[in-house]
N, C-alpha and C. Protein backbone atom coordinates (compact mmCIF):
# COMPACT_ATOMS: atom_id res chain seq x y z
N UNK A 1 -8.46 12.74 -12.39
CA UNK A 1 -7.53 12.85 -11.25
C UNK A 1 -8.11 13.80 -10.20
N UNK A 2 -8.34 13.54 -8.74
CA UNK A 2 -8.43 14.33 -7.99
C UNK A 2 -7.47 15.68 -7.99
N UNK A 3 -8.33 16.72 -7.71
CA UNK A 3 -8.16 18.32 -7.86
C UNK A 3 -6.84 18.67 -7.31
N UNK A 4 -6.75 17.99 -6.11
CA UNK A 4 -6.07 18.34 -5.44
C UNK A 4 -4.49 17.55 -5.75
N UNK A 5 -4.69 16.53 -5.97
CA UNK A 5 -3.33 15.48 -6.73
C UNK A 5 -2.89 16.28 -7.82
N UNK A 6 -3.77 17.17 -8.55
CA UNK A 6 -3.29 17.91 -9.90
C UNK A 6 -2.94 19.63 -9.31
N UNK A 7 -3.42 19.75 -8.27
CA UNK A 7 -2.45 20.81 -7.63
C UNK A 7 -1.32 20.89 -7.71
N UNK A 8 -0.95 19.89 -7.04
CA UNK A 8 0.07 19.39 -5.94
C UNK A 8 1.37 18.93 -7.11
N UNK A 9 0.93 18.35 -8.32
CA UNK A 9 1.76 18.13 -9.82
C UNK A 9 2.01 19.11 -9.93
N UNK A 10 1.09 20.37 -10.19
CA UNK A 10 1.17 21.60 -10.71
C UNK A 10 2.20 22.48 -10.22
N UNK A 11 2.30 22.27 -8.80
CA UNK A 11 3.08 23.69 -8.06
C UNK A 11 4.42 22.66 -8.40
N UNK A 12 4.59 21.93 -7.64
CA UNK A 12 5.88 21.48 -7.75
C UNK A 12 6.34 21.08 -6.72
N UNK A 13 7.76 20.42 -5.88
CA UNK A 13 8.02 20.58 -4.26
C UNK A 13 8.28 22.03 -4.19
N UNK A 14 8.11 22.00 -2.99
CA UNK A 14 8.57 23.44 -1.84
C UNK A 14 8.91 23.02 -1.01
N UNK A 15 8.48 24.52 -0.12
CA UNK A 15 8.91 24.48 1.31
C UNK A 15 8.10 23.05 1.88
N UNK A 16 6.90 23.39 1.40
CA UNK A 16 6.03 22.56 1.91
C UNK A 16 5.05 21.31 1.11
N UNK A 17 5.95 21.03 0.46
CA UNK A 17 5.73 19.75 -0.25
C UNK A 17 6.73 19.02 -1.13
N UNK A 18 6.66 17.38 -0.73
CA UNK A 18 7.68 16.84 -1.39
C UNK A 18 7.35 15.49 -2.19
N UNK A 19 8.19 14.85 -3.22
CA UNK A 19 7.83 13.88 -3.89
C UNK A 19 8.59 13.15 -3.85
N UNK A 20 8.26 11.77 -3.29
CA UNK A 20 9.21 10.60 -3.49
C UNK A 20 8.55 9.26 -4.02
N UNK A 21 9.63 8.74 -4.96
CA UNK A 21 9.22 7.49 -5.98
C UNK A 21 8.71 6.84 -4.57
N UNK A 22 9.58 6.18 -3.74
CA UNK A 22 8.93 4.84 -2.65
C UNK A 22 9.35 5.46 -1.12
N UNK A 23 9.65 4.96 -0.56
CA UNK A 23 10.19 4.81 0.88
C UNK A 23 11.60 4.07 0.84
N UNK A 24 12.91 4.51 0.46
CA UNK A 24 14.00 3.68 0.53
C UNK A 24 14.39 3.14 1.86
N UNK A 25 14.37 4.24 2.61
CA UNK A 25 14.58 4.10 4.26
C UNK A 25 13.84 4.40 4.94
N UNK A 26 13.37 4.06 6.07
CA UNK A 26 12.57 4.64 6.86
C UNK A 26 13.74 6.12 7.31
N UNK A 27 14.47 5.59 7.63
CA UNK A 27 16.03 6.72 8.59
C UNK A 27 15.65 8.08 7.11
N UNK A 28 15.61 7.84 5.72
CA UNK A 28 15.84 9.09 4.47
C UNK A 28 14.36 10.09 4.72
N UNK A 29 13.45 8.71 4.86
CA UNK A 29 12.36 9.93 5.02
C UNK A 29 11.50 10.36 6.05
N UNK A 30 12.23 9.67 7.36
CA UNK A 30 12.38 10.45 8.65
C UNK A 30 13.05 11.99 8.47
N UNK A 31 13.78 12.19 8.07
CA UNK A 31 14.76 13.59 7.66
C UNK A 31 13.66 14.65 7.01
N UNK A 32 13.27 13.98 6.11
CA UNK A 32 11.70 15.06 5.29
C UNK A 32 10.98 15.00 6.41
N UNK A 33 10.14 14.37 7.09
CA UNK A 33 9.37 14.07 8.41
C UNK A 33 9.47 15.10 9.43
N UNK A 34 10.74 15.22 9.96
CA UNK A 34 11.04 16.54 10.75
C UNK A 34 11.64 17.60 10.29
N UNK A 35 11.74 17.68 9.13
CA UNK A 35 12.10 18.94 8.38
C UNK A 35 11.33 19.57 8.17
N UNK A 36 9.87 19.20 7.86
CA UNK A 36 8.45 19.50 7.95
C UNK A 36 7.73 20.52 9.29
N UNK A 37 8.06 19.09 10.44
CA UNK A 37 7.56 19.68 11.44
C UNK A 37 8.43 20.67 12.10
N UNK A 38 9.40 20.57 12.12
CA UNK A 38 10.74 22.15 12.33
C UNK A 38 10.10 23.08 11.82
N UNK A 39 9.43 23.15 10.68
CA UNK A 39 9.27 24.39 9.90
C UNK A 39 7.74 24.51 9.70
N UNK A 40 7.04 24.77 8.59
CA UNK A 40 5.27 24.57 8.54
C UNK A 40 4.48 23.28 8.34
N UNK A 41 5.05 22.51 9.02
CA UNK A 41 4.90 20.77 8.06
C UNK A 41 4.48 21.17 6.85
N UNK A 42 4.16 19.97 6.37
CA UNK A 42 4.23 19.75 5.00
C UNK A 42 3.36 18.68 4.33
N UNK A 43 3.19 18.30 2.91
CA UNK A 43 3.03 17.04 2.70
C UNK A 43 4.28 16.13 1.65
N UNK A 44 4.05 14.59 1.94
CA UNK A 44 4.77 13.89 1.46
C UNK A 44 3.98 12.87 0.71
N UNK A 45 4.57 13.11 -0.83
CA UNK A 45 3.45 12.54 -2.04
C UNK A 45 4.36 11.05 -2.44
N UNK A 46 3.97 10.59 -2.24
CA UNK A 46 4.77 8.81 -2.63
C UNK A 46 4.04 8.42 -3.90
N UNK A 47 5.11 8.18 -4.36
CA UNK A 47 4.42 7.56 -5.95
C UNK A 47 4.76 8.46 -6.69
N UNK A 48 5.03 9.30 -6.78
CA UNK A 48 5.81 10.92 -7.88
C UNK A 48 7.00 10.63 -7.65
N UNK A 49 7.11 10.77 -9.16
CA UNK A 49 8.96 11.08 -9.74
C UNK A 49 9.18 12.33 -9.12
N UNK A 50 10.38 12.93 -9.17
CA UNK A 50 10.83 14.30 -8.66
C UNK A 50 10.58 15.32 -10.18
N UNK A 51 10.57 14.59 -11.33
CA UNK A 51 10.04 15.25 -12.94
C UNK A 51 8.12 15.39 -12.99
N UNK A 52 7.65 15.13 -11.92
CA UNK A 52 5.97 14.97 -11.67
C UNK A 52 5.28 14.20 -11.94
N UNK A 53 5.88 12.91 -12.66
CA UNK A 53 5.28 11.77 -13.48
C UNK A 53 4.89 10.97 -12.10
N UNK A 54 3.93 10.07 -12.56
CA UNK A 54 3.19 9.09 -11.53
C UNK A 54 3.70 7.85 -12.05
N UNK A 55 4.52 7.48 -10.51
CA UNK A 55 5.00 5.65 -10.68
C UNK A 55 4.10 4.59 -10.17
N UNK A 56 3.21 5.56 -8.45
CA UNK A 56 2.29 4.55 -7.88
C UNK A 56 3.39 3.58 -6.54
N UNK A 57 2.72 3.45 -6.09
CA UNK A 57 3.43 2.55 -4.68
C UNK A 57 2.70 1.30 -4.29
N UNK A 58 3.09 0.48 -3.80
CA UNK A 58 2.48 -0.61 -2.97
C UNK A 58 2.45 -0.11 -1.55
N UNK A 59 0.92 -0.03 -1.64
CA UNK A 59 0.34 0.63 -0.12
C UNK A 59 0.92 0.24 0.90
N UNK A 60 0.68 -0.80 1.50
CA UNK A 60 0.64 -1.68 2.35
C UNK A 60 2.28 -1.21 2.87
N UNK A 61 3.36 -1.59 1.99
CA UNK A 61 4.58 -1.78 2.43
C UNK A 61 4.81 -0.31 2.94
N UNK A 62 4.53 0.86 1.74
CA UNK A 62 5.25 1.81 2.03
C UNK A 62 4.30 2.49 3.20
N UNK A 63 2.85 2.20 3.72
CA UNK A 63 2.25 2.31 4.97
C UNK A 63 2.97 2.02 5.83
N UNK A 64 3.73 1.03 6.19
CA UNK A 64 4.68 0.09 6.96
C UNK A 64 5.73 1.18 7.38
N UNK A 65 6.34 0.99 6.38
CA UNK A 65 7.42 2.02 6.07
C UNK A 65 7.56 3.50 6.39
N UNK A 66 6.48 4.20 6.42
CA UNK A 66 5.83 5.00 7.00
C UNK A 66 5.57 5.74 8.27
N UNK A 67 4.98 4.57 8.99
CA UNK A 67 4.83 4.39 9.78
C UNK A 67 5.71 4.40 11.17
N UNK A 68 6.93 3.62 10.22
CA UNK A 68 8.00 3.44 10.62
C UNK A 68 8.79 4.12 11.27
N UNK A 69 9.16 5.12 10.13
CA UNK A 69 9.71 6.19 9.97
C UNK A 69 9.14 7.36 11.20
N UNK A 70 7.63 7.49 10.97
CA UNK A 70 7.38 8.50 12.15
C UNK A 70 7.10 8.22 13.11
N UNK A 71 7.34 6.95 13.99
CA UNK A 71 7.66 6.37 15.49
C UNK A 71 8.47 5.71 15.73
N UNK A 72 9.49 5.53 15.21
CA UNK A 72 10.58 5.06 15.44
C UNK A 72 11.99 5.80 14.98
N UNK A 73 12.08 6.24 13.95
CA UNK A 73 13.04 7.33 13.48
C UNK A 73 12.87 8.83 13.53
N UNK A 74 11.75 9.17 14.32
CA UNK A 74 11.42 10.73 15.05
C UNK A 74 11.64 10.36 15.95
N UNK A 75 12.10 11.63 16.94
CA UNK A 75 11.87 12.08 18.08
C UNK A 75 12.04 13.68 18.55
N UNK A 76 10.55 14.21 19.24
CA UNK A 76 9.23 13.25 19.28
C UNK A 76 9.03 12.53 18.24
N UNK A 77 8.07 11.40 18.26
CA UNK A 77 6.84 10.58 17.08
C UNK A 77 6.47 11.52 17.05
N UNK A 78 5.84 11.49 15.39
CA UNK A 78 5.06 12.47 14.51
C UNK A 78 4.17 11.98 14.55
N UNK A 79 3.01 12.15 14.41
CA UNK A 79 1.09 11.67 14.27
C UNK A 79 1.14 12.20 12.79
N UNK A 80 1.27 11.36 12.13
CA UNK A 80 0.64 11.62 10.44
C UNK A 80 -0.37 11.18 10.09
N UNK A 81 -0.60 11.59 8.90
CA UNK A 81 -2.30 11.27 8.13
C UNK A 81 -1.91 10.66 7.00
N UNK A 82 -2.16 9.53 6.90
CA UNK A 82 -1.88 9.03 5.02
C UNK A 82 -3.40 9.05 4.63
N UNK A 83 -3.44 9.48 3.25
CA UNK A 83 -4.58 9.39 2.33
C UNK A 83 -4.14 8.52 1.26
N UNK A 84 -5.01 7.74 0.49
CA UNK A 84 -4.76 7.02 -0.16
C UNK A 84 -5.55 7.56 -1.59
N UNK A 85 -5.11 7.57 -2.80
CA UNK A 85 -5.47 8.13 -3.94
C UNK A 85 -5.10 7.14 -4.88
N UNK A 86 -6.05 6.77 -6.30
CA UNK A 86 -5.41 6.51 -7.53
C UNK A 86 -5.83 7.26 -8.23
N UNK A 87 -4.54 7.33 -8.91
CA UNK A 87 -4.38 8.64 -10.12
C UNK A 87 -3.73 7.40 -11.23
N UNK A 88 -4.48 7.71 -12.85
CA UNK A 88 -3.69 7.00 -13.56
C UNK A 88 -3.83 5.41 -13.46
N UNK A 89 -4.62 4.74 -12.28
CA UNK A 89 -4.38 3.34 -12.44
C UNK A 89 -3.66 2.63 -11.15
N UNK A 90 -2.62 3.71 -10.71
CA UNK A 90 -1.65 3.81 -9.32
C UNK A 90 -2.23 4.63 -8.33
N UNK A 91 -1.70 3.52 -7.18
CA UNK A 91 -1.71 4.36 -5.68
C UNK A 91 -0.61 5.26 -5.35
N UNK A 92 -1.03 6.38 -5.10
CA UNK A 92 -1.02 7.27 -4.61
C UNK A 92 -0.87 7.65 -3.22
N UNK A 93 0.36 8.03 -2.25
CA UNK A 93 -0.08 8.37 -0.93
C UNK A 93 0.08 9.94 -0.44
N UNK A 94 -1.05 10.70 0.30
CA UNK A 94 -0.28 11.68 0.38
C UNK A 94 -0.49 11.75 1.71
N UNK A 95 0.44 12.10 2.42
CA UNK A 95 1.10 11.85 3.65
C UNK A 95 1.23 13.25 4.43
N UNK A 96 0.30 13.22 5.34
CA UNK A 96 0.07 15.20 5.73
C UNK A 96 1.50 14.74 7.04
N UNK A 97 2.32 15.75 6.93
CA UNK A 97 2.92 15.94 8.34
C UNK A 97 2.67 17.00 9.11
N UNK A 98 2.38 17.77 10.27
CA UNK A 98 2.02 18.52 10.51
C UNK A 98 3.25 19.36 11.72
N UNK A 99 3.00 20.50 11.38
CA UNK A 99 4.05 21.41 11.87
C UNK A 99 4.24 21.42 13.52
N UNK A 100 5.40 20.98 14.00
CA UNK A 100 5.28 20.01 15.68
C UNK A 100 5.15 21.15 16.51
N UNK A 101 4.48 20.59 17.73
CA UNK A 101 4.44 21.80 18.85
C UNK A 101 5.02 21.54 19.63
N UNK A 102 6.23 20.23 19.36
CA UNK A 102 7.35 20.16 20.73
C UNK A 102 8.92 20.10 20.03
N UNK A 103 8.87 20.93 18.87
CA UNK A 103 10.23 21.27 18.47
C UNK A 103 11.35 21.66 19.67
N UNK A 104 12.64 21.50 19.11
CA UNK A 104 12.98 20.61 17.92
C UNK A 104 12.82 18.79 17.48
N UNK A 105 12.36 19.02 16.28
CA UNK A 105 12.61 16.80 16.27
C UNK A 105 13.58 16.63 15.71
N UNK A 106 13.64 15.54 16.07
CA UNK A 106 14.93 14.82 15.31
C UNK A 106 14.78 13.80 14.78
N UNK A 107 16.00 12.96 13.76
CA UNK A 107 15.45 12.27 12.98
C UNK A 107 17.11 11.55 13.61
N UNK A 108 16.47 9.77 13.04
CA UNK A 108 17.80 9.12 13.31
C UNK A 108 18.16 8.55 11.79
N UNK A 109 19.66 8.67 12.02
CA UNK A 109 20.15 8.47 10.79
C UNK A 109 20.23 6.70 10.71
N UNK A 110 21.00 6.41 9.50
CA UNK A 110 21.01 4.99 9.34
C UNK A 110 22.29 4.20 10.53
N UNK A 111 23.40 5.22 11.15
CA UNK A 111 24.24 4.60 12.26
C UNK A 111 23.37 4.98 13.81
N UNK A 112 22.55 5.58 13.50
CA UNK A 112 21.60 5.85 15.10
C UNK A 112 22.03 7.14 15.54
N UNK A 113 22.72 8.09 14.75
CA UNK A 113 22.94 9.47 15.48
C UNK A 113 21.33 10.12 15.25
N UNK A 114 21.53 11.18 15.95
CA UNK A 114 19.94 12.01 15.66
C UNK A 114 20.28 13.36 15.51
N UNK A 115 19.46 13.67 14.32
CA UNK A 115 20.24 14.53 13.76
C UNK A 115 18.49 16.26 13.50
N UNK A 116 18.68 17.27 13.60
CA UNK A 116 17.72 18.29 13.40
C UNK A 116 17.86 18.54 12.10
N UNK A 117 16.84 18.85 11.05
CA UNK A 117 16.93 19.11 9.91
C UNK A 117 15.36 20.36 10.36
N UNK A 118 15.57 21.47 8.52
CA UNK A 118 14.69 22.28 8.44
C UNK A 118 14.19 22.34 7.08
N UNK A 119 13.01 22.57 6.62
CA UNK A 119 12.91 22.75 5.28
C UNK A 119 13.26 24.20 4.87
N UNK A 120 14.06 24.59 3.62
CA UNK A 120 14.34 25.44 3.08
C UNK A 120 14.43 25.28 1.52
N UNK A 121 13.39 25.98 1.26
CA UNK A 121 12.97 26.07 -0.50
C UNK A 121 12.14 24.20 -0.64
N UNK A 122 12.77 23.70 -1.84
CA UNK A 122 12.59 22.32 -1.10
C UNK A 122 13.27 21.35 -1.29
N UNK A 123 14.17 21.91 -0.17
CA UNK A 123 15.19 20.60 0.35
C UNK A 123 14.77 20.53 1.97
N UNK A 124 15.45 19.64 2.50
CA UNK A 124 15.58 19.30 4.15
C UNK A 124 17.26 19.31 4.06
N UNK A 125 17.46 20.29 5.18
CA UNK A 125 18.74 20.52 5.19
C UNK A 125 19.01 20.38 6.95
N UNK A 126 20.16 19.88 7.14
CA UNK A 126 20.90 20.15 8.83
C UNK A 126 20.43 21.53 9.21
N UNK A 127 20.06 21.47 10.25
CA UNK A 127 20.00 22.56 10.97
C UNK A 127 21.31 23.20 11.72
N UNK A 128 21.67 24.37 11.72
CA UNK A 128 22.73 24.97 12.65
C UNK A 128 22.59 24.75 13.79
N UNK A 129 23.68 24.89 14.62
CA UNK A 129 23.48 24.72 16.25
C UNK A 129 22.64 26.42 16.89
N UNK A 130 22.56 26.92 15.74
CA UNK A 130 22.21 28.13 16.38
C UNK A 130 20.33 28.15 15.91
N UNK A 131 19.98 27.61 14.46
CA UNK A 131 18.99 26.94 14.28
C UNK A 131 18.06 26.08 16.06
N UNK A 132 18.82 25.17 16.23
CA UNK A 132 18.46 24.28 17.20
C UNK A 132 18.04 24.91 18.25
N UNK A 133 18.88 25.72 19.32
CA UNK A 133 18.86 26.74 19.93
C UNK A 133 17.75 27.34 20.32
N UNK A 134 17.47 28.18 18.50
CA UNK A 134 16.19 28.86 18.79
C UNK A 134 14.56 28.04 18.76
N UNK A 135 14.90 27.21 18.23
CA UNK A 135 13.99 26.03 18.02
C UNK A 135 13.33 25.46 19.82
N UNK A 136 14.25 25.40 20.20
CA UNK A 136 14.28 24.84 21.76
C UNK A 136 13.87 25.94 22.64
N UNK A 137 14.02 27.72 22.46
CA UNK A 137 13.63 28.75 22.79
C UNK A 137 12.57 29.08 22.98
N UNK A 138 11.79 28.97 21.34
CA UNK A 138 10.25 28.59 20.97
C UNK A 138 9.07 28.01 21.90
N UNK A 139 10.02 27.13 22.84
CA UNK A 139 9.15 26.48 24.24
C UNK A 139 8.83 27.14 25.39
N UNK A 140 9.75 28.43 25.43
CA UNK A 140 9.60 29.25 26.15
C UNK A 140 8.49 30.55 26.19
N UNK A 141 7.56 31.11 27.48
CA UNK A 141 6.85 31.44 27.47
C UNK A 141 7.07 33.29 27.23
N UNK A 142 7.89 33.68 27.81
CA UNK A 142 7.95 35.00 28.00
C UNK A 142 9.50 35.93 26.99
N UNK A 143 9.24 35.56 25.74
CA UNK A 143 10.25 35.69 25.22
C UNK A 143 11.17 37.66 24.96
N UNK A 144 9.60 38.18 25.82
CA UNK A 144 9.95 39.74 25.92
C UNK A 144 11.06 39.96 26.67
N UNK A 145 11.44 38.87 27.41
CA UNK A 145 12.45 39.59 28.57
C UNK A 145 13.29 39.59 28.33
N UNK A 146 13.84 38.77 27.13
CA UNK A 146 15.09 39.02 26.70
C UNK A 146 15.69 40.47 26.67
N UNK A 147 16.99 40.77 27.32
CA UNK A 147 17.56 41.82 27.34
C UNK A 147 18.04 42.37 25.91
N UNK A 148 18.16 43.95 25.80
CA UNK A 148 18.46 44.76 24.21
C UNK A 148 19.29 45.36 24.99
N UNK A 149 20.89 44.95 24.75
CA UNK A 149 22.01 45.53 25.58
C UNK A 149 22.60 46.56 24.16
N UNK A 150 23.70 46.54 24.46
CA UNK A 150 24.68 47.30 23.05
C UNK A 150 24.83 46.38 21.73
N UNK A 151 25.06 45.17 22.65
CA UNK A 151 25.89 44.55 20.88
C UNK A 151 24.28 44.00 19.92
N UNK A 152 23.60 44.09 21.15
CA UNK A 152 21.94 43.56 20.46
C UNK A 152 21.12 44.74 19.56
N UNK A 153 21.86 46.53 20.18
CA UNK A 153 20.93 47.04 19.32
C UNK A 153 22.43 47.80 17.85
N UNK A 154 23.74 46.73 18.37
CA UNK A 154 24.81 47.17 17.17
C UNK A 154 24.06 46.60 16.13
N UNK A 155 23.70 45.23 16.54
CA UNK A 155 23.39 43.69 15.08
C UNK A 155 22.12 44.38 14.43
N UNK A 156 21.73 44.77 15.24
CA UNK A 156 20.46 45.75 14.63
C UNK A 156 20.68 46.79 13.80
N UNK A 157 21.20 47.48 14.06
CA UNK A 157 21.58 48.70 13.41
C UNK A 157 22.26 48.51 12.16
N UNK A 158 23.34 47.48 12.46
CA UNK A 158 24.24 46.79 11.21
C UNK A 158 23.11 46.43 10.39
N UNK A 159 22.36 45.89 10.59
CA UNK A 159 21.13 45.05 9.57
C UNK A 159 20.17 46.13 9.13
N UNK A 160 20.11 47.44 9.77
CA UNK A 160 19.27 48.04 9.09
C UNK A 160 19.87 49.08 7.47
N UNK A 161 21.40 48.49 7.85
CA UNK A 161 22.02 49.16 6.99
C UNK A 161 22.82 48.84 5.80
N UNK A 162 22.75 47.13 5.83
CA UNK A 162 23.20 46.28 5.51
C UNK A 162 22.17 44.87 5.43
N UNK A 163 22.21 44.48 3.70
CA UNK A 163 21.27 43.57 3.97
C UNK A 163 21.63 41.67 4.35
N UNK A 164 23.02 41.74 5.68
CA UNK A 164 22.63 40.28 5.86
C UNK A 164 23.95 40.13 6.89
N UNK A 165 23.86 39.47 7.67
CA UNK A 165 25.15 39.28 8.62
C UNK A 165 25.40 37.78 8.81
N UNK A 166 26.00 37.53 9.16
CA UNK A 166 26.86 35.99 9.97
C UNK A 166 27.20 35.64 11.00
N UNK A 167 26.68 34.96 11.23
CA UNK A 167 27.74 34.60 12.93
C UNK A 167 29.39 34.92 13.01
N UNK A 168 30.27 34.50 12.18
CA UNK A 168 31.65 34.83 12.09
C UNK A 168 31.75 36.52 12.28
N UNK A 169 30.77 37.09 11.54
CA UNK A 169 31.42 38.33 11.06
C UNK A 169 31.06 39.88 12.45
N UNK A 170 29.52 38.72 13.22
CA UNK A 170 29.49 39.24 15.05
C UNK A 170 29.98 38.95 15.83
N UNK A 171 31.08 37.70 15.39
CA UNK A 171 32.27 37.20 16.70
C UNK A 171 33.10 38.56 16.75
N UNK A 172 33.82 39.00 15.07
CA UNK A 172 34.38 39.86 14.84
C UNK A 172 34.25 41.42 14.80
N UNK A 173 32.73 41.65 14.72
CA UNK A 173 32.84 42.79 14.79
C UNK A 173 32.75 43.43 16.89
N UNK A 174 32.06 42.24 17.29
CA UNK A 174 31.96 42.97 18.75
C UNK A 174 33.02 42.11 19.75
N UNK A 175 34.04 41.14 18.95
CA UNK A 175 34.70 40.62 19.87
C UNK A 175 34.73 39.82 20.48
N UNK A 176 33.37 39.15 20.07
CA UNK A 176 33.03 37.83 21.37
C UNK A 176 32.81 36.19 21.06
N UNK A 177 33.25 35.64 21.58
CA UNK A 177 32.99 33.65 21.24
C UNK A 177 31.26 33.69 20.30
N UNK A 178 31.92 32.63 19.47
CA UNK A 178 30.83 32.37 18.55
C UNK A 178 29.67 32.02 19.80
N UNK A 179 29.98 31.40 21.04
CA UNK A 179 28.83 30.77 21.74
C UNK A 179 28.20 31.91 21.93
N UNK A 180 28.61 32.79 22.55
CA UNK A 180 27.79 34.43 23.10
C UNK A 180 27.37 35.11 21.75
N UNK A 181 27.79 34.99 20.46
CA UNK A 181 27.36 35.71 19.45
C UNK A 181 25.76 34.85 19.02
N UNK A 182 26.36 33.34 18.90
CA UNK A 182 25.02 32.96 18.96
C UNK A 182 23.60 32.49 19.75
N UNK A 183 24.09 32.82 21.52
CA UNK A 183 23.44 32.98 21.78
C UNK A 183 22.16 34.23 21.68
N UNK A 184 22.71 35.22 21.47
CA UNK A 184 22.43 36.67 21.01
C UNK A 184 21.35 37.11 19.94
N UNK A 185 22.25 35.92 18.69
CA UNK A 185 20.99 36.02 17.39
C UNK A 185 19.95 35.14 18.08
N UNK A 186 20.16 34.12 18.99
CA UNK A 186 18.68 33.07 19.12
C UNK A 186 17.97 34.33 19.87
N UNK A 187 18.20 34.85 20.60
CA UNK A 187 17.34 36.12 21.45
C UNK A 187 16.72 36.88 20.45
N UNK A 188 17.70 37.51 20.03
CA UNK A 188 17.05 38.28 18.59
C UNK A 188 16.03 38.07 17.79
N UNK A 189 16.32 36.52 17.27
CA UNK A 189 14.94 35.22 16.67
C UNK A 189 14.09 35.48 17.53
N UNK A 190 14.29 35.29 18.87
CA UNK A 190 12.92 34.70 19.60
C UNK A 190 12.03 35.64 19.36
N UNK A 191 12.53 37.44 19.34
CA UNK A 191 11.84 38.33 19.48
C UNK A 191 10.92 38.83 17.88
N UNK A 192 11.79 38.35 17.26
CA UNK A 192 11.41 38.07 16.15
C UNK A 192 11.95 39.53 15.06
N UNK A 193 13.11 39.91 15.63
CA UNK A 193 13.58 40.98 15.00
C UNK A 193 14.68 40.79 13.70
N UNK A 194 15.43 39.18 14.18
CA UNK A 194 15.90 39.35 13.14
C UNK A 194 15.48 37.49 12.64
N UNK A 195 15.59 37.47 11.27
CA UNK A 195 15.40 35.94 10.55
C UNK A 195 16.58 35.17 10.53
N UNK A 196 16.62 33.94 10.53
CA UNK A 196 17.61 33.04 10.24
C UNK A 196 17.62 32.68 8.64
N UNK A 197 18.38 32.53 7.95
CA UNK A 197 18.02 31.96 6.82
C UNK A 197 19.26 31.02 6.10
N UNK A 198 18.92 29.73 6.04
CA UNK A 198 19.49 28.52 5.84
C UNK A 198 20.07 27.50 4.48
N UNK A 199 21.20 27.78 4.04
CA UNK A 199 21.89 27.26 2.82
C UNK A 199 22.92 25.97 3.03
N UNK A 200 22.88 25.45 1.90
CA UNK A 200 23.59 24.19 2.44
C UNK A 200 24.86 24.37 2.55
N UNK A 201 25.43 25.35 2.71
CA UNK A 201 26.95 26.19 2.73
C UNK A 201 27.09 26.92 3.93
N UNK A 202 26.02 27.80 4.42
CA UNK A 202 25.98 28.71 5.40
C UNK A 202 24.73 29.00 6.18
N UNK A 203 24.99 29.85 7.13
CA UNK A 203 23.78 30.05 7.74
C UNK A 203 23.72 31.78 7.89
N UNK A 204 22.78 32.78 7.61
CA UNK A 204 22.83 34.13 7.49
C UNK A 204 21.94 34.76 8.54
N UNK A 205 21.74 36.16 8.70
CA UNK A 205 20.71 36.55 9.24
C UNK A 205 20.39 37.63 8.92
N UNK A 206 19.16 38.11 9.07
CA UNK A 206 18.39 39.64 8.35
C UNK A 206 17.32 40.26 9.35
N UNK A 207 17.46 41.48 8.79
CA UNK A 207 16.37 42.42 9.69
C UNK A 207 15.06 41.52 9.30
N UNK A 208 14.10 41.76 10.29
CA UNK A 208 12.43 41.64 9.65
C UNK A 208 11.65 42.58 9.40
């Protein structure tokens, strides 16, 4: 087996790697696709069980399929790399996505909404509106100018003393619409003072 196919068994999914038996939808693994490029891309191993066992794919289709998925169910289109491997007797695809430089993407679902996803641990999860935000920020050149008023060096201070805050709990402590609280943490992100960090329940934030 190539070195690298027995890596890739070895570690397991993550942030940055995932395993799927086939291609069910183009729309399911559009969602991995820009969850990737939202975050450090990634790769996508076709033909692995989610237990590490090798099932193998029919090239051709799930190329198709593929394909599919990252110009027609992204936006932007993703530019991927498929490699083709047999391990075991079976094909093998591993599918580089690479981390986008015109975030945020989006992915369309199976009714045509378009939807932002991020990788965290390794799942692809919805992104927050406050996620998105800073994502779209990221495009911006001069992110020093953001202003450090009061409630910017309170969230600070709170976090250096405390390990984790919420959007709800900065509406409440300084008084103000979730929109102005989260505009606030995306500033904060941009500068890179405080982290976002993403659960399929909630969304948190922390000193760096």
């Amino acid at each position: 087996m190539n070195p690298l196919l027995r890596k890739y068994l070895k570690d397991g999914e993550s942030t940055t790697l995932d395993f799927k038996q086939s291609v069910s939808s183009a729309a399911k693994i559009a969602k991995t696709m820009v969850s990737f490029s939202n975050t450090h891309g990634g790769v996508l191993l076709m033909g692995v069980r989610d237990n590490r066992t090798i099932c193998g794919v029919k090239s051709e289709d799930e190329k198709y399929m593929l394909d599919m998925a990252a110009h027609f169910y992204c936006r932007p289109e993703i530019d991927i790399e498929i490699i083709e491997h047999i391990a075991e007797g079976k094909t093998i695809l591993e599918v580089k996505v690479p981390a986008g430089k015109d975030k945020p993407y989006y992915a369309k679902d199976e009714d045509g909404k378009w939807w932002v996803y991020v990788r965290v641990n390794d799942k692809s999860l919805l992104a927050s509106k406050t996620t998105v935000d800073f994502l779209k920020r990221q495009k911006q050149q001069n992110p020093d100018t953001v202003p450090m008023g009061p409630i910017e060096r309170g969230i600070l201070d709170y976090l250096s003393k405390n390990e984790r805050i919420a959007l709800p709990q900065v509406c409440k402590m300084f008084n103000i619409s979730r929109r102005r609280a989260s505009r606030i943490l995306v500033n904060l992100m941009s500068l890179d003072v405080v982290r976002s960090h993403t659960t399929e329940k909630l969304e948190y934030y922390t000193g760096v």
